[in-house]
N, C-alpha and C. Protein backbone atom coordinates (compact mmCIF):
# COMPACT_ATOMS: atom_id res chain seq x y z
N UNK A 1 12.47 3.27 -9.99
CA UNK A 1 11.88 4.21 -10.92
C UNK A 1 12.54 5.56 -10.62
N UNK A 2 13.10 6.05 -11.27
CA UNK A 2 13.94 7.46 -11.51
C UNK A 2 13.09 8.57 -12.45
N UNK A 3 12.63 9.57 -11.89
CA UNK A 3 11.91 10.78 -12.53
C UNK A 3 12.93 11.81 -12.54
N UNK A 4 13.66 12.56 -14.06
CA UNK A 4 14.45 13.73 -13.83
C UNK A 4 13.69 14.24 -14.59
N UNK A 5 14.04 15.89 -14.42
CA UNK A 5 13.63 17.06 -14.84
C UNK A 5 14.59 17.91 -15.22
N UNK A 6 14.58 18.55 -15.94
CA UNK A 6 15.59 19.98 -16.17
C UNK A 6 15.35 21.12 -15.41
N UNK A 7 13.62 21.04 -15.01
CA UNK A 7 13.19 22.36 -14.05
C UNK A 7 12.68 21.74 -12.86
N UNK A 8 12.70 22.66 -12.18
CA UNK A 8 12.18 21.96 -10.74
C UNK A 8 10.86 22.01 -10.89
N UNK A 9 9.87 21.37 -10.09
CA UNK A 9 8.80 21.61 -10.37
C UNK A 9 8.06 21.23 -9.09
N UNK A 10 6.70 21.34 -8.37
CA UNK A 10 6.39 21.09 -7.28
C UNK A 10 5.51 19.66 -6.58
N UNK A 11 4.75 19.28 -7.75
CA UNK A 11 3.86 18.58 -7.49
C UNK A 11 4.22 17.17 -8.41
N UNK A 12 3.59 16.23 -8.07
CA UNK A 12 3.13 14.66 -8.83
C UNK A 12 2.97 13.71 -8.45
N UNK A 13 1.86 12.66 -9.24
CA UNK A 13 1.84 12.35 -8.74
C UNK A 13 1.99 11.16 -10.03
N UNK A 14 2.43 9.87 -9.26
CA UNK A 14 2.88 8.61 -9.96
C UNK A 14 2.62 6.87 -9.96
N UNK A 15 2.15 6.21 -11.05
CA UNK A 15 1.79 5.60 -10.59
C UNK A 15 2.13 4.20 -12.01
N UNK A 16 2.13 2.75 -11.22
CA UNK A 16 2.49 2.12 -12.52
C UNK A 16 0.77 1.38 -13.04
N UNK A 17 0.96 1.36 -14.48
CA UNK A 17 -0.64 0.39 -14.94
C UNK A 17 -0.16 -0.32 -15.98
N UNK A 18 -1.22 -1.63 -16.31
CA UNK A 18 -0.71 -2.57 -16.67
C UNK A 18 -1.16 -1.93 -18.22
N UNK A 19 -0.59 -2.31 -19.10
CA UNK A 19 -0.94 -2.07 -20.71
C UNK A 19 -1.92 -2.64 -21.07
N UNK A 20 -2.16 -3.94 -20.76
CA UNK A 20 -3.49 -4.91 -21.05
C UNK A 20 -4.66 -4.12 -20.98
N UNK A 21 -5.05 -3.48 -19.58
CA UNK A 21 -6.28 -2.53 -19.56
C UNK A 21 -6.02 -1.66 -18.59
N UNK A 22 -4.91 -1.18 -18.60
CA UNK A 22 -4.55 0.57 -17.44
C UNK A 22 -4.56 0.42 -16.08
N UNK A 23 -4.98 -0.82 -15.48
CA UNK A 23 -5.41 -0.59 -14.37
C UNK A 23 -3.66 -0.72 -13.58
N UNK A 24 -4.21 0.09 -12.61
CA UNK A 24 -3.11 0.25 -11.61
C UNK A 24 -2.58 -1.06 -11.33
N UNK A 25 -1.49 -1.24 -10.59
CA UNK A 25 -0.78 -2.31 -10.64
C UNK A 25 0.70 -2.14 -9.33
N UNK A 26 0.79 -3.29 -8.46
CA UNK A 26 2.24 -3.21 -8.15
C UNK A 26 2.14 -1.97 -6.84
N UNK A 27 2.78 -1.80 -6.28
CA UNK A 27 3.34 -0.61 -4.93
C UNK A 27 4.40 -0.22 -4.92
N UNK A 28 4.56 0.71 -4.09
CA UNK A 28 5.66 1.41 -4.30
C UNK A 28 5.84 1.19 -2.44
N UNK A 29 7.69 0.83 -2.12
CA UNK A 29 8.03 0.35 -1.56
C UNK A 29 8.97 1.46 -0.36
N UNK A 30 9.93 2.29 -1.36
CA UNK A 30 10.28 3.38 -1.50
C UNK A 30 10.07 4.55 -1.93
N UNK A 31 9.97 5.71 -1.01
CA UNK A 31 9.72 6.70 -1.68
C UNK A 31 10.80 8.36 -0.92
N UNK A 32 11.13 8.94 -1.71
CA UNK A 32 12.27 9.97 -1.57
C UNK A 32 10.89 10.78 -0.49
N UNK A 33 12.49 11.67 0.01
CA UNK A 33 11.52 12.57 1.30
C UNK A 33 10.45 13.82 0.30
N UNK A 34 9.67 14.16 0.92
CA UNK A 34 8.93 15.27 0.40
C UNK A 34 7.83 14.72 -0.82
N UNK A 35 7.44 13.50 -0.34
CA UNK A 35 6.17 12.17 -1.57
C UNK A 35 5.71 11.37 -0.29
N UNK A 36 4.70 10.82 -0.28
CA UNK A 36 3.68 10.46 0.35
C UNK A 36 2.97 9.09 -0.46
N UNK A 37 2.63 8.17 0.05
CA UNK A 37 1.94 7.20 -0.32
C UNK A 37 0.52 7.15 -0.57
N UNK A 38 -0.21 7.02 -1.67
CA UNK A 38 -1.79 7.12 -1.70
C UNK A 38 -2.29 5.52 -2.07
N UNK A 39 -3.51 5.57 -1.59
CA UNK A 39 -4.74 4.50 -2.36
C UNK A 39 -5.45 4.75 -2.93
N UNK A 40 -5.14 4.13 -4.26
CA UNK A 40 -6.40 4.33 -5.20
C UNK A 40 -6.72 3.00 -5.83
N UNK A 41 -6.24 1.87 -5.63
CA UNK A 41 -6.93 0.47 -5.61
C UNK A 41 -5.94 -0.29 -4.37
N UNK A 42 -5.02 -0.18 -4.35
CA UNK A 42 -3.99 -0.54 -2.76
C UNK A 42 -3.59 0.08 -2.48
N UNK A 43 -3.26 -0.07 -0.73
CA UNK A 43 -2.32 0.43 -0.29
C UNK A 43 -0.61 0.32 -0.77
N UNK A 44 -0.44 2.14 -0.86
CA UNK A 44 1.04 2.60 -1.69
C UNK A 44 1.12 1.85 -3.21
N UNK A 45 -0.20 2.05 -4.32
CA UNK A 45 -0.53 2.12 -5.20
C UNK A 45 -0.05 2.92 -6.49
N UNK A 46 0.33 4.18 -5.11
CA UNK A 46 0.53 5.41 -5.99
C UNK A 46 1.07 6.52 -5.17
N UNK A 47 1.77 7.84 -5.58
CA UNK A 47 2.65 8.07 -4.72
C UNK A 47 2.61 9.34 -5.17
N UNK A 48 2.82 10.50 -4.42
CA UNK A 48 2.22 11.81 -4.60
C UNK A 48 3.28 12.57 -3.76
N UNK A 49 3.17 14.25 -3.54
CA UNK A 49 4.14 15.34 -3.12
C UNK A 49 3.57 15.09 -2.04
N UNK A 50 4.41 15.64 -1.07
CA UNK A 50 3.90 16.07 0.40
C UNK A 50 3.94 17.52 0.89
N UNK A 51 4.88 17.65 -0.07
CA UNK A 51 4.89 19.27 0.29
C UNK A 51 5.52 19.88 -1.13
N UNK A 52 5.07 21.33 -1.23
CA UNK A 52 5.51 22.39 -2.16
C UNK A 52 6.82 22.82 -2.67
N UNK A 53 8.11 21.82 -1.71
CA UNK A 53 8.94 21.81 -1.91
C UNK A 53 9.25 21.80 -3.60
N UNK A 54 10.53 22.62 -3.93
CA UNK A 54 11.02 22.44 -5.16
C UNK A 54 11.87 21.17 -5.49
N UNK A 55 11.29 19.98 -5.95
CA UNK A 55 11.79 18.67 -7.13
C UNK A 55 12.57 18.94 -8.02
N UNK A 56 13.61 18.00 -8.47
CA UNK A 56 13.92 17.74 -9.89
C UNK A 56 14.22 16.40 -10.04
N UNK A 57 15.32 15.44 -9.73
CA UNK A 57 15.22 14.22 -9.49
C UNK A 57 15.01 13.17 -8.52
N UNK A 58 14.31 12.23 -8.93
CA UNK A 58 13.10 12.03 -7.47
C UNK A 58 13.51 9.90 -7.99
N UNK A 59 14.10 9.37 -6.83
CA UNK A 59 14.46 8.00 -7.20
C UNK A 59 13.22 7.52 -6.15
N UNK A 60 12.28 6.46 -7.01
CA UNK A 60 11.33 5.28 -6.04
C UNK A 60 11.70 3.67 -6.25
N UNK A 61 10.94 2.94 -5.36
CA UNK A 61 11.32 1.61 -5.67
C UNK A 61 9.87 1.06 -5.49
N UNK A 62 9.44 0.14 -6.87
CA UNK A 62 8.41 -0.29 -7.03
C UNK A 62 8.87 -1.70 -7.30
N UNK A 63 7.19 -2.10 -6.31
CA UNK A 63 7.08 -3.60 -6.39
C UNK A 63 6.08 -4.45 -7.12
N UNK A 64 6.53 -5.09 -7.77
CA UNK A 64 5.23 -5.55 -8.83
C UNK A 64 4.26 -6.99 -7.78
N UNK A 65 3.22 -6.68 -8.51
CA UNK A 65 2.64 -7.80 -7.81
C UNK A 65 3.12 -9.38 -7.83
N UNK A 66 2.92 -10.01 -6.59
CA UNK A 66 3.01 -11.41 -6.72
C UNK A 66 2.97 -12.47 -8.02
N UNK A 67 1.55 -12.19 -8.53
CA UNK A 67 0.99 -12.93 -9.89
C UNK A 67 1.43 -11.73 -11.32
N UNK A 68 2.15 -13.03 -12.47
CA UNK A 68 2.21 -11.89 -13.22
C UNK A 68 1.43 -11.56 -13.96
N UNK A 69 1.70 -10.39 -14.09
CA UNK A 69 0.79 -9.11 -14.66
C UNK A 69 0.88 -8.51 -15.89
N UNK A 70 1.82 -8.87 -16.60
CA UNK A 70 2.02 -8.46 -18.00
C UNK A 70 2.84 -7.32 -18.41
N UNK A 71 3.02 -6.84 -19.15
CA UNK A 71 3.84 -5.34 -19.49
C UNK A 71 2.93 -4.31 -18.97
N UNK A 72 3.98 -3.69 -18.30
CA UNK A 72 3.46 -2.12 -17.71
C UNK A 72 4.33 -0.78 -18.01
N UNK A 73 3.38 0.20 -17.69
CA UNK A 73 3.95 1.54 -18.22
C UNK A 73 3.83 2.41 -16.75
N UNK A 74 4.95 3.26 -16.24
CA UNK A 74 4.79 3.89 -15.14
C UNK A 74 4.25 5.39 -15.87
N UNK A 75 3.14 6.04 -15.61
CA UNK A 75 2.55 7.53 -15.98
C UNK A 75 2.74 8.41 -14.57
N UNK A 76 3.09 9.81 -14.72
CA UNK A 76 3.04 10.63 -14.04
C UNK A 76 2.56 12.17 -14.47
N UNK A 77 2.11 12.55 -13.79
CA UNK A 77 1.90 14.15 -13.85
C UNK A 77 2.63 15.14 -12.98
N UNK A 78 2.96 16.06 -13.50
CA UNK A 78 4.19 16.95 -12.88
C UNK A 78 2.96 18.36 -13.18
N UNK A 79 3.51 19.08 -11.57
CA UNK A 79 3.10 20.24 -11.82
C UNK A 79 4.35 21.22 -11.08
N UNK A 80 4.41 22.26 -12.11
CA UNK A 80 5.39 23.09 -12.02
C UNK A 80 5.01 24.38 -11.19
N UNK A 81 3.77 24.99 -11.77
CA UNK A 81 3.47 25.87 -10.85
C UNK A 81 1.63 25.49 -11.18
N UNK A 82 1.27 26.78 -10.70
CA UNK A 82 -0.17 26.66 -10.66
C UNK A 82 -1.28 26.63 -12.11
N UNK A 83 -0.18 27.18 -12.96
CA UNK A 83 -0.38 27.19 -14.32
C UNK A 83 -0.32 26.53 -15.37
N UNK A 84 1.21 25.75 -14.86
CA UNK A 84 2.01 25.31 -16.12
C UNK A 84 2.08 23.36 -15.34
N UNK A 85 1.87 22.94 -15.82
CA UNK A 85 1.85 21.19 -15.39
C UNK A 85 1.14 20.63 -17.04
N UNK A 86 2.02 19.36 -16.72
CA UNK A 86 1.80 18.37 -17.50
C UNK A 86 1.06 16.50 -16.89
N UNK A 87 0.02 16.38 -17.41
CA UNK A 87 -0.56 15.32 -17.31
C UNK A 87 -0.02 14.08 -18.03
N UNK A 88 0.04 12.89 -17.24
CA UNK A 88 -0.17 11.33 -17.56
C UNK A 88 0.68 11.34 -19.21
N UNK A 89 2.45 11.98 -18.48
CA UNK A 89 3.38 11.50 -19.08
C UNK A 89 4.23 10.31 -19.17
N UNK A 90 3.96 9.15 -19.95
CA UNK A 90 4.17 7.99 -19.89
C UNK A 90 5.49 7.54 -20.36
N UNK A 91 6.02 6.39 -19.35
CA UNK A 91 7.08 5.44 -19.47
C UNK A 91 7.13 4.79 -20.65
N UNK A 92 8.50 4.04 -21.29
CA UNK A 92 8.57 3.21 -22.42
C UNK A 92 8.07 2.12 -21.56
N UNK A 93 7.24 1.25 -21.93
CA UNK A 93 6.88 -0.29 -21.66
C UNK A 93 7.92 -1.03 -21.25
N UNK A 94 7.56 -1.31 -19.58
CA UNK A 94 8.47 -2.00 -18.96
C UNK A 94 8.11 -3.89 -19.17
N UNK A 95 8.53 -4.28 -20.13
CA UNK A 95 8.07 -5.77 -20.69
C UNK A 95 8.33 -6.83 -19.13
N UNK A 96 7.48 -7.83 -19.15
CA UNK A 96 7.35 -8.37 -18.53
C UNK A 96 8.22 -9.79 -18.63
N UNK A 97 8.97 -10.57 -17.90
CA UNK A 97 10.38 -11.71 -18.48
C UNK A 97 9.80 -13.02 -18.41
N UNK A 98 10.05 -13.76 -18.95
CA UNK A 98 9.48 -15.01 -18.61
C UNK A 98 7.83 -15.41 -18.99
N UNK A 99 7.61 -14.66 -19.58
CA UNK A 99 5.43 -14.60 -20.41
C UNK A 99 6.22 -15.87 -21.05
N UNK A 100 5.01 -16.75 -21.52
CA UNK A 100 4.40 -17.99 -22.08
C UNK A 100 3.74 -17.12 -23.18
């Protein structure tokens, strides 16, 4: 998963959910320096800043779960400064190979 920007920005946090019904989905395996791993239904679920450092392109490696799970969308929120951030900007639908 590759996040670019044109501006740097400080904060986000990222995470993949399934389209069927949103719910979180999959871990994240890799993560660039200055991001941190969170739980919010598993462990490295979801993946967040660690520090205030200035971002612009930020490469992760996500792992989908064992059982499949259907088409998913990776959403993130970026915050630029204390003012200016954008919420639960969403991925094109990453289709799932091999569905019946």
């Amino acid at each position: 998963v590759t996040v670019r920007s044109t501006r740097d920005f400080m904060g986000f946090l990222l995470q993949a959910r399934k389209v069927s019904n949103d719910e979180i989905a999959g871990t994240f395996v890799f993560i660039p320096p200055g991001s941190k791993l969170l739980t919010c239904f598993e462990d490295g679920d979801t993946v967040t800043h660690s520090d205030k450092s200035l971002k612009r392109n930020l490469s992760f490696v996500w792992k989908a779960p064992d059982q499949p799970i259907g088409d998913i969308k990776f959403f993130i929120s970026i915050v630029q400064s204390y003012f200016v951030y954008w919420t639960k900007i969403e991925s094109a639908i990453v289709a799932q190979r091999g569905q019946n």
